[in-house]
Protein backbone atom coordinates (compact mmCIF):
# COMPACT_ATOMS: atom_id res chain seq x y z
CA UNK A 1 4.55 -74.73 -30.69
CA UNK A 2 7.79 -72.56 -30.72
CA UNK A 3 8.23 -69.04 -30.79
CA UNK A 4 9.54 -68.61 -34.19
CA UNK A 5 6.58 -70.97 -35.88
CA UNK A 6 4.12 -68.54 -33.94
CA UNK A 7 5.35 -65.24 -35.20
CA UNK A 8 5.71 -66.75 -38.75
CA UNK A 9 1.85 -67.98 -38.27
CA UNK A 10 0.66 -64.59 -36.72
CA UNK A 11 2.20 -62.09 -39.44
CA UNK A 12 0.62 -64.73 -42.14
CA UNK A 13 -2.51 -63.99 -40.33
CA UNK A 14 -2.65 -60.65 -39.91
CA UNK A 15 -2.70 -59.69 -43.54
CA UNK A 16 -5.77 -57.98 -44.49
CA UNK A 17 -7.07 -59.14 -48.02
CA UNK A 18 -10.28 -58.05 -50.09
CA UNK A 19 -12.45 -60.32 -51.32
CA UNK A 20 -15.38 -60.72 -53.14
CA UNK A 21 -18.90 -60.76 -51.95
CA UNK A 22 -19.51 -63.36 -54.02
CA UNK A 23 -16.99 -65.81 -53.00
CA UNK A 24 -17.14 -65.36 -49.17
CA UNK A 25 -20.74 -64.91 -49.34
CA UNK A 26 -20.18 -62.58 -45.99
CA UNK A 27 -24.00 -62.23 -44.88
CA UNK A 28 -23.21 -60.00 -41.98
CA UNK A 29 -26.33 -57.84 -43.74
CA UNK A 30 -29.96 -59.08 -42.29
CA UNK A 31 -31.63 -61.20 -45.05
CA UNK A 32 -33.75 -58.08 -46.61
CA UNK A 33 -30.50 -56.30 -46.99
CA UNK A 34 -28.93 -59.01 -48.84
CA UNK A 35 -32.16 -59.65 -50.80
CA UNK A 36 -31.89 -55.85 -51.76
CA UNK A 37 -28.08 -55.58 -52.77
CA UNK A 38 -28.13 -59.04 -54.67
CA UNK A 39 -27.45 -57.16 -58.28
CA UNK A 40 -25.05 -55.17 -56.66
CA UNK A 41 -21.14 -55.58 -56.51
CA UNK A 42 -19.29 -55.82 -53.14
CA UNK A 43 -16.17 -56.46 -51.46
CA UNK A 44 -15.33 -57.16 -47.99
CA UNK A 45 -12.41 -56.73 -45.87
CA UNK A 46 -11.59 -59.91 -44.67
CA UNK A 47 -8.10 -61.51 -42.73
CA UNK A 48 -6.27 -63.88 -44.74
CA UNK A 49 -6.90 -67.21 -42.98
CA UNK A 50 -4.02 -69.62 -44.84
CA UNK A 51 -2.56 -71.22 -41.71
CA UNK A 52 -0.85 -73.78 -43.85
CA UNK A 53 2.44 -74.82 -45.89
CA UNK A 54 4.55 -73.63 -43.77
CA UNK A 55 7.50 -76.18 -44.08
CA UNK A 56 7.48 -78.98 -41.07
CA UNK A 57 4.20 -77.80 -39.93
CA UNK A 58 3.21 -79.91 -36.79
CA UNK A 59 1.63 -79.00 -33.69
CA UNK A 60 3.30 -80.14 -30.89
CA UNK A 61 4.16 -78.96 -26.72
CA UNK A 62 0.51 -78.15 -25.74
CA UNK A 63 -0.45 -78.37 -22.13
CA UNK A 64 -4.20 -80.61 -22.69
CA UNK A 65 -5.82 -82.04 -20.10
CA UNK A 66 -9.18 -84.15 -20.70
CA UNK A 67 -12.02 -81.72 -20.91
CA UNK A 68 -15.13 -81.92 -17.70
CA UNK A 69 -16.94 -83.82 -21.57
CA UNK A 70 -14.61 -86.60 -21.51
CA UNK A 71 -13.24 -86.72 -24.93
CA UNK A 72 -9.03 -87.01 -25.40
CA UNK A 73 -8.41 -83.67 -26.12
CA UNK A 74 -4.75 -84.11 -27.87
CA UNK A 75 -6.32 -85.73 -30.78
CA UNK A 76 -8.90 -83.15 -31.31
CA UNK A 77 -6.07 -80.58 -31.35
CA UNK A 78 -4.01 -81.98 -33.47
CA UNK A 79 -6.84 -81.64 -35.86
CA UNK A 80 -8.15 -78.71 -35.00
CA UNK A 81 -6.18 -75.70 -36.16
CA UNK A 82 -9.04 -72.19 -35.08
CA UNK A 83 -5.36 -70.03 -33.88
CA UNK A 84 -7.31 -67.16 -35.26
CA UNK A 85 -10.06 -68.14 -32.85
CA UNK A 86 -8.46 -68.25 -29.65
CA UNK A 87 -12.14 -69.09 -27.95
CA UNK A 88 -13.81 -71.86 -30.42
CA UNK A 89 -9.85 -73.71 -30.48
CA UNK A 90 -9.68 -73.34 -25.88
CA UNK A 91 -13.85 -75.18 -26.45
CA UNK A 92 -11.41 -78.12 -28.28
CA UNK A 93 -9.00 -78.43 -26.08
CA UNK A 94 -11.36 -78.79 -23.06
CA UNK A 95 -13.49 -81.35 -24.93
CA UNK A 96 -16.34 -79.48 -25.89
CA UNK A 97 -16.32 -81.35 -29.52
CA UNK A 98 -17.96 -84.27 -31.21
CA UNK A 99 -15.60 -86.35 -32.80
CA UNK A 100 -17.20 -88.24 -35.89
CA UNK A 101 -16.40 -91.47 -37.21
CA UNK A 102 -15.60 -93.07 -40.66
CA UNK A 103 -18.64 -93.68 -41.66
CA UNK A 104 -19.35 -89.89 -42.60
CA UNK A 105 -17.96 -89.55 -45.86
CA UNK A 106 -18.89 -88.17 -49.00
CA UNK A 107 -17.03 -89.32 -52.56
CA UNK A 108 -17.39 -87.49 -56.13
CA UNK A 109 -14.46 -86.72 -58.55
CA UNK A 110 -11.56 -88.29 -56.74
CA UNK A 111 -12.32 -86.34 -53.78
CA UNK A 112 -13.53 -88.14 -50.29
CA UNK A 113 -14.67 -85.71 -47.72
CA UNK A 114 -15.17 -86.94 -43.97
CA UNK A 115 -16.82 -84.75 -41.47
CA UNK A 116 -14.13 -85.07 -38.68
CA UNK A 117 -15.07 -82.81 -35.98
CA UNK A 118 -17.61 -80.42 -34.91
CA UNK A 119 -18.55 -78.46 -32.24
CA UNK A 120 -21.53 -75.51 -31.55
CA UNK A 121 -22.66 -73.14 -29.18
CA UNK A 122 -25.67 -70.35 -29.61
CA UNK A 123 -23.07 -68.06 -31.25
CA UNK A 124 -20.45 -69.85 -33.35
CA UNK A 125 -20.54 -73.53 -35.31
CA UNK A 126 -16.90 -74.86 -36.11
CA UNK A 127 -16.83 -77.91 -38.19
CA UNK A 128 -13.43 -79.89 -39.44
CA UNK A 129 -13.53 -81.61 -42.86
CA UNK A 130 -10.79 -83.65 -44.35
CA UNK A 131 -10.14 -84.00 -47.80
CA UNK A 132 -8.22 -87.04 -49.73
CA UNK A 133 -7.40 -86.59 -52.94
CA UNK A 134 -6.91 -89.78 -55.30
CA UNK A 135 -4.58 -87.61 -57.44
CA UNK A 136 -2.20 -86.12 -54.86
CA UNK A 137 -0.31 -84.14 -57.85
CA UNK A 138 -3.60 -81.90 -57.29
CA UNK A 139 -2.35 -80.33 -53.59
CA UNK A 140 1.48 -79.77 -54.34
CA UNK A 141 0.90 -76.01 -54.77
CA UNK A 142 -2.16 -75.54 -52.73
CA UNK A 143 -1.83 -72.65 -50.46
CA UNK A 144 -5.82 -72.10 -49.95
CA UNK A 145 -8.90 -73.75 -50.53
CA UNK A 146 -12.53 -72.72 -50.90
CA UNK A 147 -15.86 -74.42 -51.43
CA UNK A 148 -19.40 -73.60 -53.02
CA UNK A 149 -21.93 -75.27 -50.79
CA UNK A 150 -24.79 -74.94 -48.85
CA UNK A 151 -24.94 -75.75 -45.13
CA UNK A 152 -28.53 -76.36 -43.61
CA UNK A 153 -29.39 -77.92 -40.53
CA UNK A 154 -32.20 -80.43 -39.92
CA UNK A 155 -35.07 -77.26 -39.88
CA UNK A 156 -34.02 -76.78 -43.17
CA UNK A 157 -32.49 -73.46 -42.34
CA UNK A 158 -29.15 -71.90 -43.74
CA UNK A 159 -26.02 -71.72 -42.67
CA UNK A 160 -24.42 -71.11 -45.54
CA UNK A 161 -25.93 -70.84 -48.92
CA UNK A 162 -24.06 -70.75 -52.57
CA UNK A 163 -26.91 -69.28 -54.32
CA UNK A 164 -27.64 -66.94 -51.65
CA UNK A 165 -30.27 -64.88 -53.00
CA UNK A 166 -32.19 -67.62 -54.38
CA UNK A 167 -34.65 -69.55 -52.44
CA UNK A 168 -34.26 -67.94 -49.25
CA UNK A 169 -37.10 -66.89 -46.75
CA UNK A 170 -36.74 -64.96 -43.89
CA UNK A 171 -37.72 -67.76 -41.99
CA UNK A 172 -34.95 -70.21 -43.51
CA UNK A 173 -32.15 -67.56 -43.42
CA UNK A 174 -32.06 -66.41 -39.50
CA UNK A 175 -29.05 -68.44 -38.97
CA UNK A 176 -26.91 -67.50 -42.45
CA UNK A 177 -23.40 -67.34 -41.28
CA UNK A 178 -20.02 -65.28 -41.77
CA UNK A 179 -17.55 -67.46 -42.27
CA UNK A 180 -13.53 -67.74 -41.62
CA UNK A 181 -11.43 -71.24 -42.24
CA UNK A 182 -8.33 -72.26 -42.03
CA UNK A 183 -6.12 -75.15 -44.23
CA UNK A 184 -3.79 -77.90 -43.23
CA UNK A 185 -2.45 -79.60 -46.24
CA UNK A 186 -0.34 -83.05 -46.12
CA UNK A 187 0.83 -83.53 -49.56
CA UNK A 188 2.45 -86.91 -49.11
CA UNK A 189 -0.99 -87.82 -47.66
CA UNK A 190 -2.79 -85.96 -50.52
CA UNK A 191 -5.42 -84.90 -48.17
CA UNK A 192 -6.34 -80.72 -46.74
CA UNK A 193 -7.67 -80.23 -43.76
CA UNK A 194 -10.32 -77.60 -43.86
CA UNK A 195 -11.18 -75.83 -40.82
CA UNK A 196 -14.62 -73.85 -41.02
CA UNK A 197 -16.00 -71.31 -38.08
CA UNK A 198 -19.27 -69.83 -38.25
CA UNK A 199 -20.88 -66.63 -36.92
CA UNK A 200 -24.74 -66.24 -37.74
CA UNK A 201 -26.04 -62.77 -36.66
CA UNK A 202 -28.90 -64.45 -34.80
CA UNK A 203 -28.90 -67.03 -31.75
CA UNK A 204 -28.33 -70.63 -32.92
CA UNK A 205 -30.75 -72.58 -31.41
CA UNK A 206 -32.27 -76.67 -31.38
CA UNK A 207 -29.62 -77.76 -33.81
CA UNK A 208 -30.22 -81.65 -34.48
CA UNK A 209 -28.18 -82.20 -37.49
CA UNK A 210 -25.58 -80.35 -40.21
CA UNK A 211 -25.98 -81.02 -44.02
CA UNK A 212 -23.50 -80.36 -46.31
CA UNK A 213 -24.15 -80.62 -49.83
CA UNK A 214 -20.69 -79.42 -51.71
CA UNK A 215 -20.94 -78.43 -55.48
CA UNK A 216 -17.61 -77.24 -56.38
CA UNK A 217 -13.91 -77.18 -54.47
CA UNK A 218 -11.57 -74.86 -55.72
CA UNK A 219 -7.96 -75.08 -54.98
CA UNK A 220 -5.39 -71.99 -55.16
CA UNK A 221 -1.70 -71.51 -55.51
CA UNK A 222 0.52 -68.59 -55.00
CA UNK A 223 0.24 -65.93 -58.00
CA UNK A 224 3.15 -66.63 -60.78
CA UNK A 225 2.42 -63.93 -63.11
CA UNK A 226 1.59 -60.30 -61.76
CA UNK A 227 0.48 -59.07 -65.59
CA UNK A 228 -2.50 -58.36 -65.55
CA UNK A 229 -3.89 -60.21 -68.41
CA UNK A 230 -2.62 -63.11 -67.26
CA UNK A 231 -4.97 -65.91 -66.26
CA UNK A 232 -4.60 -70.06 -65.60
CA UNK A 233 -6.53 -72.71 -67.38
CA UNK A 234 -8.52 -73.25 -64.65
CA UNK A 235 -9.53 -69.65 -64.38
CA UNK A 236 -10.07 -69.28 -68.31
CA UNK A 237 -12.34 -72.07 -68.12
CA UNK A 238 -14.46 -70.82 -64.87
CA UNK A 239 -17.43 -69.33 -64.85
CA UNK A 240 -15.92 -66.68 -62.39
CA UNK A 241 -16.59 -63.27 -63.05
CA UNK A 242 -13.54 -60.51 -64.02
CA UNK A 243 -13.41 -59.01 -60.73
CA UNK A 244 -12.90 -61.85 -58.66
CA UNK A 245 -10.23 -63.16 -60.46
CA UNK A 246 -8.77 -59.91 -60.34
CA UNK A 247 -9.12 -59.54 -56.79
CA UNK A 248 -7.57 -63.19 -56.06
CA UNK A 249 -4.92 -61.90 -57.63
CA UNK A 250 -4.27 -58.62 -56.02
CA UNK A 251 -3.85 -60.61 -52.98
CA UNK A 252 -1.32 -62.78 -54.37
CA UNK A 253 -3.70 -66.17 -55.39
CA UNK A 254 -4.45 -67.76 -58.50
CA UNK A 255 -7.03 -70.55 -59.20
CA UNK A 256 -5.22 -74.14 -60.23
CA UNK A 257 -8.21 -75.81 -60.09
CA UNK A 258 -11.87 -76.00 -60.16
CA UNK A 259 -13.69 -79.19 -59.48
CA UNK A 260 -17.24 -79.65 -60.13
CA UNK A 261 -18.78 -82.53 -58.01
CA UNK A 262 -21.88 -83.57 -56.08
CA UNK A 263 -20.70 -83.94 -52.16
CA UNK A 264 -23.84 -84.58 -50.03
CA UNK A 265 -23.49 -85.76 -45.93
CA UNK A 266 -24.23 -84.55 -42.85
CA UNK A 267 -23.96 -85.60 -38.79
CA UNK A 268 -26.33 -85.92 -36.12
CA UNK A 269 -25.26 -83.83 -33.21
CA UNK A 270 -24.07 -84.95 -30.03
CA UNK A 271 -26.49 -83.85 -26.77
CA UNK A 272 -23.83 -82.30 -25.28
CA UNK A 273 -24.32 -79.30 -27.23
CA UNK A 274 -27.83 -78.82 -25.93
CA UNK A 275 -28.85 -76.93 -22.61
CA UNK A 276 -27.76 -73.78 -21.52
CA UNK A 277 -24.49 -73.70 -21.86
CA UNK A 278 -23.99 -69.93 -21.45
CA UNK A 279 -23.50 -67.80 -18.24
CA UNK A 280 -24.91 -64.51 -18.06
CA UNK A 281 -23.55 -61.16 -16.68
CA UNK A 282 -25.00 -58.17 -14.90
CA UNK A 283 -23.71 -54.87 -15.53
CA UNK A 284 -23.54 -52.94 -11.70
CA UNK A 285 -23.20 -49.33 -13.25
CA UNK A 286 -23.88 -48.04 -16.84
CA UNK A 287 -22.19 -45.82 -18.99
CA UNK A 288 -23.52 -41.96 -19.75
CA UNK A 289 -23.89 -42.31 -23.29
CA UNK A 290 -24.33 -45.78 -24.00
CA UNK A 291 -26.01 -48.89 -22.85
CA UNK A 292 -24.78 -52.65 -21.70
CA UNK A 293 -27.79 -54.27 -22.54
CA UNK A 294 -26.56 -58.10 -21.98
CA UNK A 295 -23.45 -59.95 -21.31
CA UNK A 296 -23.13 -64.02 -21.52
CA UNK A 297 -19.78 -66.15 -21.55
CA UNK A 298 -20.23 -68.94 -23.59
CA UNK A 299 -18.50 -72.28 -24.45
CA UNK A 300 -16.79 -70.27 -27.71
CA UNK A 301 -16.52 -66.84 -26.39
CA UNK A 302 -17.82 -64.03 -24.64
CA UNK A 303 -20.74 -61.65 -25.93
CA UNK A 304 -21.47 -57.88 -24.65
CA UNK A 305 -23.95 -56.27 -26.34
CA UNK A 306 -24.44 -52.51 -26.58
CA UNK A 307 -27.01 -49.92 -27.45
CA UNK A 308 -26.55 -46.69 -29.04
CA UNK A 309 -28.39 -43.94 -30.61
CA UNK A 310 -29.27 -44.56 -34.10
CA UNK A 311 -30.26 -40.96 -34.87
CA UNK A 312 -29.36 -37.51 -34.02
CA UNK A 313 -26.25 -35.73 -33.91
CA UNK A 314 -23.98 -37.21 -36.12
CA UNK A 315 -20.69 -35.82 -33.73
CA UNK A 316 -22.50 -38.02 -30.70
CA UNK A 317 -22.87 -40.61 -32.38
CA UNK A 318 -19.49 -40.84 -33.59
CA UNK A 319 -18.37 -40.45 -29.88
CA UNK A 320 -20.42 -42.96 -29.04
CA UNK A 321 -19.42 -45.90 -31.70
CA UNK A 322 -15.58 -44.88 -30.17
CA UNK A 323 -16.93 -45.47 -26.53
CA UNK A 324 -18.29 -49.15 -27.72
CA UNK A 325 -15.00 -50.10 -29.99
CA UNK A 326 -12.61 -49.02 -26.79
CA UNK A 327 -14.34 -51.73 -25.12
CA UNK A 328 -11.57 -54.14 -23.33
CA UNK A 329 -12.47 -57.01 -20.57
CA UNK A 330 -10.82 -57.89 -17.20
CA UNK A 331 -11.04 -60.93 -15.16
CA UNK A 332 -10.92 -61.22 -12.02
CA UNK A 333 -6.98 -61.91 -11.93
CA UNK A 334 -6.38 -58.41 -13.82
CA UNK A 335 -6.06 -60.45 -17.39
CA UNK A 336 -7.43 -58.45 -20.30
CA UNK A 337 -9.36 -58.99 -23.52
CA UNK A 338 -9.29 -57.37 -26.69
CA UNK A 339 -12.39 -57.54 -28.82
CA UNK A 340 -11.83 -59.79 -31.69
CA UNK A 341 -13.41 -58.50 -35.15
CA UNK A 342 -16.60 -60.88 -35.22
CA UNK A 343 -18.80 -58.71 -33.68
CA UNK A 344 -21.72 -57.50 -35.48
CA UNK A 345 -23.89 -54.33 -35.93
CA UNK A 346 -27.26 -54.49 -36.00
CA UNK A 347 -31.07 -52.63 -35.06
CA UNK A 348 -32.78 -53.55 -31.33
CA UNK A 349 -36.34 -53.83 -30.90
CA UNK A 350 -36.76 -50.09 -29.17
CA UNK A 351 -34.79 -48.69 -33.05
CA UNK A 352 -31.39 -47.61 -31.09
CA UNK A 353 -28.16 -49.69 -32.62
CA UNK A 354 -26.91 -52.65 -30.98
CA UNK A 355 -23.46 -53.67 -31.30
CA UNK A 356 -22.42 -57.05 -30.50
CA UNK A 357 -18.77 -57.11 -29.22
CA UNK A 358 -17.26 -60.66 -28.60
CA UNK A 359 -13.95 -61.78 -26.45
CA UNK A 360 -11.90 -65.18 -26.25
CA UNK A 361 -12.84 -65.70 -23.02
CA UNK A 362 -15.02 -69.01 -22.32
CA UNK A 363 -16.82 -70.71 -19.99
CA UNK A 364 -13.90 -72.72 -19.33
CA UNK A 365 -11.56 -69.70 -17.81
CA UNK A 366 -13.99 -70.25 -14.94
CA UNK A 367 -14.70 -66.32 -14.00
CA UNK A 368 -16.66 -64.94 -11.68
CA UNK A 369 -16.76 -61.44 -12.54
CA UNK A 370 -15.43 -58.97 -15.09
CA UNK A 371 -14.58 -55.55 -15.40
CA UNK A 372 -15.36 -53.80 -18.72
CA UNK A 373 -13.18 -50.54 -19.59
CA UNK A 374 -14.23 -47.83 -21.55
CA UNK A 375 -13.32 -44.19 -22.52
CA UNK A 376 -16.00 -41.99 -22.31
CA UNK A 377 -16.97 -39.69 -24.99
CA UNK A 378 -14.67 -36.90 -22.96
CA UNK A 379 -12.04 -39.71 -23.72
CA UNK A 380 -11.97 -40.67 -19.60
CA UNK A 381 -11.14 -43.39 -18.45
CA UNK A 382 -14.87 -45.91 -17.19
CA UNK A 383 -14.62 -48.59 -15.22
CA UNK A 384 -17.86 -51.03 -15.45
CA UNK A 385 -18.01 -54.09 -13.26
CA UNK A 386 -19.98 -56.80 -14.59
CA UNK A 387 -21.28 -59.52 -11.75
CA UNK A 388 -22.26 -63.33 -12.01
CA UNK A 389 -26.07 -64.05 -12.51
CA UNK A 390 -27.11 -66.37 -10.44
CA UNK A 391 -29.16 -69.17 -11.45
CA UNK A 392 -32.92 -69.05 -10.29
């Protein structure tokens, strides 16, 4: 992948758009939040993930070896396209991913959709979908791609829901998911490869199977008319409400088609995804004002957890929220690692805040022991080492 294609890639990336509650269904709220706010209107800040039609796009010049689960990793990464997710995309490369076969398809409208890959640990769930379209006129434009459908796995429980404040328990809604994808689209081919990652707040646990069952696939262009009364066929005719048309509009997208159908599959997961994959950390100090209450590297990605004080002086805790987001990793070999933005915020069992801060740093860098760097709530500089568990 040269330079040039990067850069081009990263700044694409890197925009920050607003969107809708409604359409990216972000449930980074527990489930009695979201039961709460479900009349209410939201928006989100979330990055633009359109890693496609860029002219030539191929993926070529990576170093991939055959990962320790003995799948061909080229393949997978020629498929795979997570750049935004530096941890779930290094899992592919090394073979940590179930290829599926042909067999998995699902076929409404024109539209075939094969489960290609997957891949899960107890934090993330990335899944790869290709879509063929019989009427390739449909992708010329198509600059993003989105989806109303509900994801379960075999315990019935959601990981995505359209409808998500109907039928939900708190029970079948532990796992609900944020959600970021990516697009590859081949319009010779007339087929879009749709990259999904998951985040659930909670633990993923004793995953058997994934279900889709897809209800709707919209497809988007660039905008072509900034007026603001302006609106497509497809968006006339759409149940959508006002505001998210609006808002797919402020950042530069309008809806060229909307395509009602009933997609229904799902794959039985490999056993390699079972176990305990992670490795878990032991902070040798602690901070003054704040708490490293766990640390595991996992297949995906790294977690730290932190506690802080949920009440009191509202200065403090402002100091102390800085102290957690300053938070950068070492390795051993003096490499660092910013936080990406999929942490989470939520409440611990003793009522202090826990914030869950995550790295691209897997299993599969092989570390030993890590060095986590703060600044205090003076603003000094805090040096915490973090050592190896051992296994009992």
């Amino acid at each position: 992948m040269n330079d040039q294609f990067e850069h081009k890639l990263e700044e694409a990336l890197n925009d920050a758009v607003t969107i809708p509650n409604s359409v990216l269904k972000k449930k980074e709220l527990a489930f009695e939040e979201i039961r709460k706010s479900k009349k209410q209107k939201q928006t989100f800040s979330h990055k633009k993930i359109v890693a496609a039609m860029i002219a030539g796009l191929t993926i070529v010049g990576a170093s991939v070896g055959v990962g320790v689960y003995g799948d061909s990793a080229l393949a997978v990464v020629k498929e795979f396209f997570f750049v935004k997710d530096q941890g779930v995309q290094k899992a592919a490369d090394n073979g940590y991913v179930q290829k599926v076969d042909e067999n998995h398809v699902m076929k409404d409208n024109g539209i075939t959709i094969q489960i290609k890959n997957v891949l899960y640990d107890k934090s993330k769930i990335a899944v790869s979908l290709q879509l063929k379209f019989e009427d390739k006129s449909l992708i010329s434009k198509v600059t993003d791609l989105r989806m109303k459908y509900d994801l379960t796995d075999d315990k019935g429980r959601y990981i995505e829901k359209a409808e998500y404040t109907e039928g939900l328990t708190n029970e079948n809604s532990k796992m609900l998911a944020g959600s970021e994808w990516s697009i590859q689209a081949g319009e010779e081919e007339g087929e879009i490869t749709y990259n999904l990652i998951f985040h659930p707040m909670n633990s993923i646990d004793n995953i058997d199977s994934l279900n889709f069952n897809i209800s709707s696939i919209s497809l988007f262009a660039p905008l072509e008319n900034k007026d603001v009364s302006y609106r497509t066929e497809a968006e006339s005719q759409s149940n959508t409400v006002k505001e998210n048309i609006e808002a797919w509009h402020e950042n530069g997208l309008q809806l060229n088609k909307e395509i009602q159908g009933k997609w229904q599959g799902g794959i039985k997961l490999d056993s390699k995804f079972k176990g305990n994959q992670e490795i878990h950390f032991v902070p040798k100090q602690q901070p003054e004002s704040v708490k490293i209450v766990s640390a595991e590297v996992l297949p995906t990605g790294t977690n730290i957890t932190f506690e802080r004080d949920t009440f009191g002086d509202i200065e403090e805790i402002k100091r102390q929220i800085k102290t957690i987001d300053s938070a950068i990793l070492m390795d051993e070999k003096g490499k660092t690692y910013k936080s990406t933005l999929k942490g989470y915020t939520g409440t611990g069992d003793n009522g202090n805040t826990i914030k869950v801060k995550t790295f691209d740093v897997t299993t599969f860098d092989h570390v030993n022991h890590f060095k986590v760097l703060l600044k205090d709530v003076d603003g000094k500089d805090v040096v915490i080492d973090l050592a190896r568990e051992e296994k009992k």
